[in-house]
N, C-alpha and C. Protein backbone atom coordinates (compact mmCIF):
# COMPACT_ATOMS: atom_id res chain seq x y z
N UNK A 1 10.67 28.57 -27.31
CA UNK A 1 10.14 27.56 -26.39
C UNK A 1 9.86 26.29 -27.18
N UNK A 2 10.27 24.99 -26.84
CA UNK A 2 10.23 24.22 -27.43
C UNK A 2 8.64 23.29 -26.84
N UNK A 3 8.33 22.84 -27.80
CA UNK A 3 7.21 21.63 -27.50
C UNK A 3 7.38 20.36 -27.23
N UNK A 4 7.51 20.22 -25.82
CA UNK A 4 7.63 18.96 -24.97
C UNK A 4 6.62 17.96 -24.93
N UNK A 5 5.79 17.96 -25.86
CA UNK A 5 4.67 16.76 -25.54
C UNK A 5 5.17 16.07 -25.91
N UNK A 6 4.38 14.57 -25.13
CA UNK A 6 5.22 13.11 -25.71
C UNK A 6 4.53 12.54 -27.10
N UNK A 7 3.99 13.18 -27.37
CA UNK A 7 3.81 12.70 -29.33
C UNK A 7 4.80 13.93 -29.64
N UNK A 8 5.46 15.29 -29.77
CA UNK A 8 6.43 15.38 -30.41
C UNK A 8 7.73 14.36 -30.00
N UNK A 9 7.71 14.29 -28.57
CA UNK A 9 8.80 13.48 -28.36
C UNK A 9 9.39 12.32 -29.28
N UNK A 10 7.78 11.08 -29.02
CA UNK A 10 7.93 10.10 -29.66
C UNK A 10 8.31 9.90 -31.07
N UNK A 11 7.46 11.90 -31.88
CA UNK A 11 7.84 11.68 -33.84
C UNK A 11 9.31 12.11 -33.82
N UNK A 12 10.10 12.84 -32.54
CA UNK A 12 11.62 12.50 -32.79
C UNK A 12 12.31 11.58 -32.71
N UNK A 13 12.09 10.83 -31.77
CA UNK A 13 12.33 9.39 -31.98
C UNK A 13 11.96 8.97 -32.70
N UNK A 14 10.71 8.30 -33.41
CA UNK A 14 10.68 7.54 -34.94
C UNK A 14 11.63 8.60 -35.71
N UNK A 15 11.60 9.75 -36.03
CA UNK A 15 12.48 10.14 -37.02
C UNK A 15 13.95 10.02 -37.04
N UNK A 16 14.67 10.09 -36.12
CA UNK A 16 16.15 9.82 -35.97
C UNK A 16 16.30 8.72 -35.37
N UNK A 17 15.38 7.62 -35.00
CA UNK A 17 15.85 6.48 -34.74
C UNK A 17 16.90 6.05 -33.40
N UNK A 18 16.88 7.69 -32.54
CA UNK A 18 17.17 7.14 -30.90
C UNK A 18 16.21 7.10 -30.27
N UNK A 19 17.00 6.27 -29.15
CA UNK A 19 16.39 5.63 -28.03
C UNK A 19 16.46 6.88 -26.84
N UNK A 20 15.36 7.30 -26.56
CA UNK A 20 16.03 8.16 -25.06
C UNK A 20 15.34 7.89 -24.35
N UNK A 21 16.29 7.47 -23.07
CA UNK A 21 15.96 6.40 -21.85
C UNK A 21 15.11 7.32 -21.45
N UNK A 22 13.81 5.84 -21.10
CA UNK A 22 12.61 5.80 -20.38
C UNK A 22 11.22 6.41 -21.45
N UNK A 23 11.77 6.68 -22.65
CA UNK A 23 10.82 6.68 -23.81
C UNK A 23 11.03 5.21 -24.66
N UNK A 24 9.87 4.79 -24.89
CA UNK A 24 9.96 3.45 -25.92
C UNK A 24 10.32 3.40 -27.02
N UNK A 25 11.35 2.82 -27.89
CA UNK A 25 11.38 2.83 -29.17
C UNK A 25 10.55 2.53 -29.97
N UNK A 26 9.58 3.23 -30.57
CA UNK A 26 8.71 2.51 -31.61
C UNK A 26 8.80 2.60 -32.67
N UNK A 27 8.38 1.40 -33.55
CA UNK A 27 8.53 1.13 -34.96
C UNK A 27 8.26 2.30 -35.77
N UNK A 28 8.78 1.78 -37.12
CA UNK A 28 8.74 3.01 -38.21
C UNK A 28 7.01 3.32 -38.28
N UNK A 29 5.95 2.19 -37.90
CA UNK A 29 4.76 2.24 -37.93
C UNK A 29 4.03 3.08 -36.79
N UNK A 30 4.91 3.59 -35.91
CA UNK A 30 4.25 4.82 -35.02
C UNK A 30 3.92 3.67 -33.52
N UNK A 31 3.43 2.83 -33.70
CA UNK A 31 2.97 1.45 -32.76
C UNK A 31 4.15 1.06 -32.04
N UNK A 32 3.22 1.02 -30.63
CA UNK A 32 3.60 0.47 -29.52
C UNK A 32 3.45 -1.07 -29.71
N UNK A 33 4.70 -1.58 -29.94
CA UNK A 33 4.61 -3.29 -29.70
C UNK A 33 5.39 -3.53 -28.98
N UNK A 34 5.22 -5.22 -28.22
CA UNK A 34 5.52 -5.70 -27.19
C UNK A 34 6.77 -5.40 -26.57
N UNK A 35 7.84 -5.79 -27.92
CA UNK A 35 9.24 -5.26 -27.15
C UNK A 35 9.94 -3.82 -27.15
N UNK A 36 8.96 -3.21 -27.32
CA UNK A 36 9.06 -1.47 -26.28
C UNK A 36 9.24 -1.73 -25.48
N UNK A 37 7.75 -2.44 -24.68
CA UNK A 37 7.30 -2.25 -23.16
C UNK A 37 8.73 -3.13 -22.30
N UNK A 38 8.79 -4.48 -22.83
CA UNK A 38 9.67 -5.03 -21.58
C UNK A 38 10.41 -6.10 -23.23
N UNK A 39 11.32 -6.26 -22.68
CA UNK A 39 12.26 -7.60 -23.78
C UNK A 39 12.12 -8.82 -23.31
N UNK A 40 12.74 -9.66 -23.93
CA UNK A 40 12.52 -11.36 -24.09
C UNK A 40 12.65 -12.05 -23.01
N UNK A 41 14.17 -11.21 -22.61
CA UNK A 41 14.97 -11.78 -21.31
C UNK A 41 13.62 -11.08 -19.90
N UNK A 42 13.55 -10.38 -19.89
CA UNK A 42 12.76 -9.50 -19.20
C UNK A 42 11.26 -10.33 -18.71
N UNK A 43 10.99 -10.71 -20.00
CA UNK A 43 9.74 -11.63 -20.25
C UNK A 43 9.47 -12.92 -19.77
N UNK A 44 10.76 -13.89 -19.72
CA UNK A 44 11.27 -14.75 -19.38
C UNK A 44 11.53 -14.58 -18.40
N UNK A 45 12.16 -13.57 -16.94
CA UNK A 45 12.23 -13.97 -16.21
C UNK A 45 11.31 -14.13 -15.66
N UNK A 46 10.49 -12.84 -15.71
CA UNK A 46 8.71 -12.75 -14.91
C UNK A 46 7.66 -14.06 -15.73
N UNK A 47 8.38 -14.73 -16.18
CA UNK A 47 7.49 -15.79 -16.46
C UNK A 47 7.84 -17.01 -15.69
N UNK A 48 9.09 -17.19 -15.34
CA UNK A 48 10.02 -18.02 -14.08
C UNK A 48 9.73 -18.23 -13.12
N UNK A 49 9.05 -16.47 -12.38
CA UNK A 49 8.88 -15.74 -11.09
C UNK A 49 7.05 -16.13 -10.92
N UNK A 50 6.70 -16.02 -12.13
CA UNK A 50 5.06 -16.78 -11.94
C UNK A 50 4.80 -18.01 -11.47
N UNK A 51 5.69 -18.65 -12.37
CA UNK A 51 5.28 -20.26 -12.27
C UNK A 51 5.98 -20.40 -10.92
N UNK A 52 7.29 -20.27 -10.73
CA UNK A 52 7.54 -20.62 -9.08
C UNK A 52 6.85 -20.05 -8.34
N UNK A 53 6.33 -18.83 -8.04
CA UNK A 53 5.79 -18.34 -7.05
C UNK A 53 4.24 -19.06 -7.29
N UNK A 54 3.66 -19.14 -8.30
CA UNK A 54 2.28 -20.14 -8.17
C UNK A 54 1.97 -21.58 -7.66
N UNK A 55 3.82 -22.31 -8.25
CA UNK A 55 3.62 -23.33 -7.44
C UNK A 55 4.02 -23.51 -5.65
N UNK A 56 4.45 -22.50 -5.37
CA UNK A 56 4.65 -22.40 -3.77
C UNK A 56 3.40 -21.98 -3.65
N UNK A 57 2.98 -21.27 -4.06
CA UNK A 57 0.95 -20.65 -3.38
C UNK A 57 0.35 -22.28 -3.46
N UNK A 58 0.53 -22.77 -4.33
CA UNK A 58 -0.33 -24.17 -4.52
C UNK A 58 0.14 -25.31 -3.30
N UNK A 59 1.56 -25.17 -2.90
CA UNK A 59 1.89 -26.16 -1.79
C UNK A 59 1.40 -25.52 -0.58
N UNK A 60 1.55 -24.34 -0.78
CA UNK A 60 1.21 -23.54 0.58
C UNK A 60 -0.21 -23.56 1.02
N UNK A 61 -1.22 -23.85 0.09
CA UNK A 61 -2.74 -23.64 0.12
C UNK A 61 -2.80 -25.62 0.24
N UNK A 62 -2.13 -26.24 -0.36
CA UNK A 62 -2.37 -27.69 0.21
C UNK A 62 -1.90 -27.94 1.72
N UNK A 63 -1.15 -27.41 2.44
CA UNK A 63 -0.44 -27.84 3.43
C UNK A 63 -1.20 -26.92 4.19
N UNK A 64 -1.82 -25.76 4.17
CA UNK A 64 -2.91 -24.97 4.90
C UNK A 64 -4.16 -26.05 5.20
N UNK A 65 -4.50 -26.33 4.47
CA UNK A 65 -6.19 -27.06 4.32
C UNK A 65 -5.74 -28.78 4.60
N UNK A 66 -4.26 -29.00 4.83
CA UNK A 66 -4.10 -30.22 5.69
C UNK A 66 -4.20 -30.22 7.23
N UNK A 67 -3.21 -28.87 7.37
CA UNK A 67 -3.56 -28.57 8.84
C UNK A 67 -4.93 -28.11 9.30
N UNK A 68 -5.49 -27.34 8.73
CA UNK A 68 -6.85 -27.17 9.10
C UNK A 68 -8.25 -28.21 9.00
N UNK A 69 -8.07 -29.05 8.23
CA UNK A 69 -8.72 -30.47 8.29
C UNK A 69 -8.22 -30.76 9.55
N UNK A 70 -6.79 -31.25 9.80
CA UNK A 70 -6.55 -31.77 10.98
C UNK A 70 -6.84 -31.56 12.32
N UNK A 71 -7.17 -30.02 12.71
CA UNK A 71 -7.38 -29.36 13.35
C UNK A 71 -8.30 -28.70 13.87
N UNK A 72 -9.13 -29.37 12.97
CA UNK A 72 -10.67 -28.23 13.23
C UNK A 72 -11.77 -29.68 13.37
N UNK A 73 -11.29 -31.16 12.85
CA UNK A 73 -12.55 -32.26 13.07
C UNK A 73 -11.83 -33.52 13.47
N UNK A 74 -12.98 -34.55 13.37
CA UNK A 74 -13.01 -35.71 14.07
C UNK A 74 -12.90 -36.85 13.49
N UNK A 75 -13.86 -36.76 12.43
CA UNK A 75 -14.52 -37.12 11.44
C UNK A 75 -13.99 -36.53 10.05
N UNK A 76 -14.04 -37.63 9.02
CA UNK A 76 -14.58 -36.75 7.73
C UNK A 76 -15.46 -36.00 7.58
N UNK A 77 -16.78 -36.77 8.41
CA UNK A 77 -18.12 -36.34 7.95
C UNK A 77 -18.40 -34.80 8.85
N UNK A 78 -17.45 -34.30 9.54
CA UNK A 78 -17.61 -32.85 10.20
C UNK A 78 -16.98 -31.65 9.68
N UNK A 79 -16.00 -32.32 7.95
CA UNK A 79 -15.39 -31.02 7.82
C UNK A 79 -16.15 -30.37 7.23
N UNK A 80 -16.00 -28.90 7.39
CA UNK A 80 -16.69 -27.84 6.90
C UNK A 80 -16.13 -27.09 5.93
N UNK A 81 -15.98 -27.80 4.52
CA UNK A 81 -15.56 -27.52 3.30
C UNK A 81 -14.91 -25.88 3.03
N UNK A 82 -15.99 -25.53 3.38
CA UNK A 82 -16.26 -23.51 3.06
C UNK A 82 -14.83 -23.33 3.86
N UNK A 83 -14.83 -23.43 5.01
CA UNK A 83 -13.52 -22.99 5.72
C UNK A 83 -12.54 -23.93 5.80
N UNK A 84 -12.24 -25.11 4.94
CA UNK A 84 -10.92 -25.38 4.24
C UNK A 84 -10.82 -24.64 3.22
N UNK A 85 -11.54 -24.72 2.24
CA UNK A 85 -11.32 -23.95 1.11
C UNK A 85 -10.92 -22.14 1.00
N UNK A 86 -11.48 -22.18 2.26
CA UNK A 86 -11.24 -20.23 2.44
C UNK A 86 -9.85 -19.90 3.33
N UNK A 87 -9.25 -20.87 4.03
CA UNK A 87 -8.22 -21.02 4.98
C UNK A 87 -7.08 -21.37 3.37
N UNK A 88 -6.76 -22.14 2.90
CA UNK A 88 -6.41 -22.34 1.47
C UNK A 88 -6.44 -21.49 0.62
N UNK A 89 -7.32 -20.81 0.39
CA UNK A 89 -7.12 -19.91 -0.55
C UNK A 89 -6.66 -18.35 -0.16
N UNK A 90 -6.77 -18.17 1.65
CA UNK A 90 -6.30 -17.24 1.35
C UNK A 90 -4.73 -17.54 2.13
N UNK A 91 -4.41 -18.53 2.36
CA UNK A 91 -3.04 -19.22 2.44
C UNK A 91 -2.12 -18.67 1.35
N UNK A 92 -3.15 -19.12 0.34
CA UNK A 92 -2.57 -18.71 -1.43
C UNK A 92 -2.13 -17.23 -1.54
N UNK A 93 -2.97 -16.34 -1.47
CA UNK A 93 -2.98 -15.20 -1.83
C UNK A 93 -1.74 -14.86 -1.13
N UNK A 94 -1.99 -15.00 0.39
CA UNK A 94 -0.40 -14.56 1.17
C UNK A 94 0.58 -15.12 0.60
N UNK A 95 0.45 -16.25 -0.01
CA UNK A 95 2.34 -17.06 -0.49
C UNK A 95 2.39 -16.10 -1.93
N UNK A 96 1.49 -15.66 -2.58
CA UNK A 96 1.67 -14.80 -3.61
C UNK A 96 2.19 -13.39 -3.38
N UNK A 97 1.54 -12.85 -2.56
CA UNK A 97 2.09 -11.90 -2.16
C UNK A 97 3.88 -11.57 -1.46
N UNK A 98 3.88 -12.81 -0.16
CA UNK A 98 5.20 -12.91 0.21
C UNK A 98 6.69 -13.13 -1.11
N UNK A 99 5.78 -13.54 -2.19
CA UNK A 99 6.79 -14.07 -3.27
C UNK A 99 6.88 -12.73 -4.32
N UNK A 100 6.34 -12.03 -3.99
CA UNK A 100 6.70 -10.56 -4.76
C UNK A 100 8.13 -10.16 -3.92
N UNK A 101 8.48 -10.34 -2.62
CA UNK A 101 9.56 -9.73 -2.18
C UNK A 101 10.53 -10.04 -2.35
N UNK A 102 10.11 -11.32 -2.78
CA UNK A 102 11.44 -12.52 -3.31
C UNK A 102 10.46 -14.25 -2.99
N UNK A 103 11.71 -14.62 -4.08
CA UNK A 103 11.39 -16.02 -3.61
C UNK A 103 12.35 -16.99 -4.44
N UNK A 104 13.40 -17.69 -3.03
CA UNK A 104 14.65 -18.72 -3.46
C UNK A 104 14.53 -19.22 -4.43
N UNK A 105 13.29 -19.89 -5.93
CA UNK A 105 13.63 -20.46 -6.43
C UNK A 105 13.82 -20.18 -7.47
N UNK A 106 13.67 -18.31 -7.83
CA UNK A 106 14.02 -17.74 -9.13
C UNK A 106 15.48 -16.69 -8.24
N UNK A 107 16.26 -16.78 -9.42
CA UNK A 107 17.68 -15.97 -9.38
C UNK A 107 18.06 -15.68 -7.93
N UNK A 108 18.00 -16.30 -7.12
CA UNK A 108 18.91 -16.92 -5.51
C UNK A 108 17.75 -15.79 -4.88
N UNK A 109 16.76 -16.04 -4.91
CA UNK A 109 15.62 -14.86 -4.14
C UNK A 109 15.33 -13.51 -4.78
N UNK A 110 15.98 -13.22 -5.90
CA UNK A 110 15.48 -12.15 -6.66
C UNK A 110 13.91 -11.20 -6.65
N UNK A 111 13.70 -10.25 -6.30
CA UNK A 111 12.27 -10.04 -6.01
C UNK A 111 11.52 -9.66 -7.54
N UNK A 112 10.37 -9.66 -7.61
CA UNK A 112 9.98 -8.99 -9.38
C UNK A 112 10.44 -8.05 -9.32
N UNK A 113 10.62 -6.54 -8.98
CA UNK A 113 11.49 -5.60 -10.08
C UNK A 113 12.85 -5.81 -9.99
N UNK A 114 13.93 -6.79 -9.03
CA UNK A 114 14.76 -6.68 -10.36
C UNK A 114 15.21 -8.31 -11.42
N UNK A 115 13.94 -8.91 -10.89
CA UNK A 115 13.64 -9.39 -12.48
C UNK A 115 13.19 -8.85 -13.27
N UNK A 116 12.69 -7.68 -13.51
CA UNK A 116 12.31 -7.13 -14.53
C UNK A 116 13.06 -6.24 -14.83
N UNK A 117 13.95 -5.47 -14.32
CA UNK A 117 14.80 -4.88 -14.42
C UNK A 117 15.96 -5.81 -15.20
N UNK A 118 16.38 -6.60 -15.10
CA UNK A 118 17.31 -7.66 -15.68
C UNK A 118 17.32 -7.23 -17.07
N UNK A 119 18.59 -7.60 -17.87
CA UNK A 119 18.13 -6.90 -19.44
C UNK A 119 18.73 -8.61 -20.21
């Protein structure tokens, strides 16, 4: 019967120096470093997929709290700050969320896993 734990696993891998898919390659130092977990390209895209999808949450949470200014007073002096700011922010959260499924301005709508999947 052989011993399947993943520390023997892993000291066969450091010792013969393969890779077996869906175990991490780790250094001759036993350590988990960064490019185990995900690679450069990998890194780069979900860093693409942040910044666009943060700056659509940010237009989306400005153009929320325009319409809702517009819509809710008369006056400057009647808006009720708390609920622009809460109509906006959770404007935000939804454009963050909707942009996990995709979003046009990384790899023609690509969703995060298979930008991360990407090698």
């Amino acid at each position: 019967m052989t011993d399947n734990t993943l520390d023997t696993q892993l000291n066969e891998i450091t010792a013969t120096g393969a890779n077996t898919p869906g175990i991490a390659d780790h250094k001759a130092n036993g350590k988990l470093e960064p490019d185990d977990v995900i690679s450069g390209a990998e890194a780069e895209g979900l860093v693409l997929w942040l910044k666009a999808s943060l700056v659509r949450a940010v237009k989306t949470a400005a153009q929320s709290a325009v319409a809702a200014i517009g819509t809710t007073v008369l006056t400057i002096g009647q808006v009720d700050w708390r609920i622009i700011g809460g109509t906006a922010a959770l404007s935000a959260v939804l454009s963050l969320l909707t942009s996990v499924a995709g979003i046009p301005e990384v790899d023609d709508g690509a969703n995060v896993a298979k930008i991360a999947a990407k090698n």
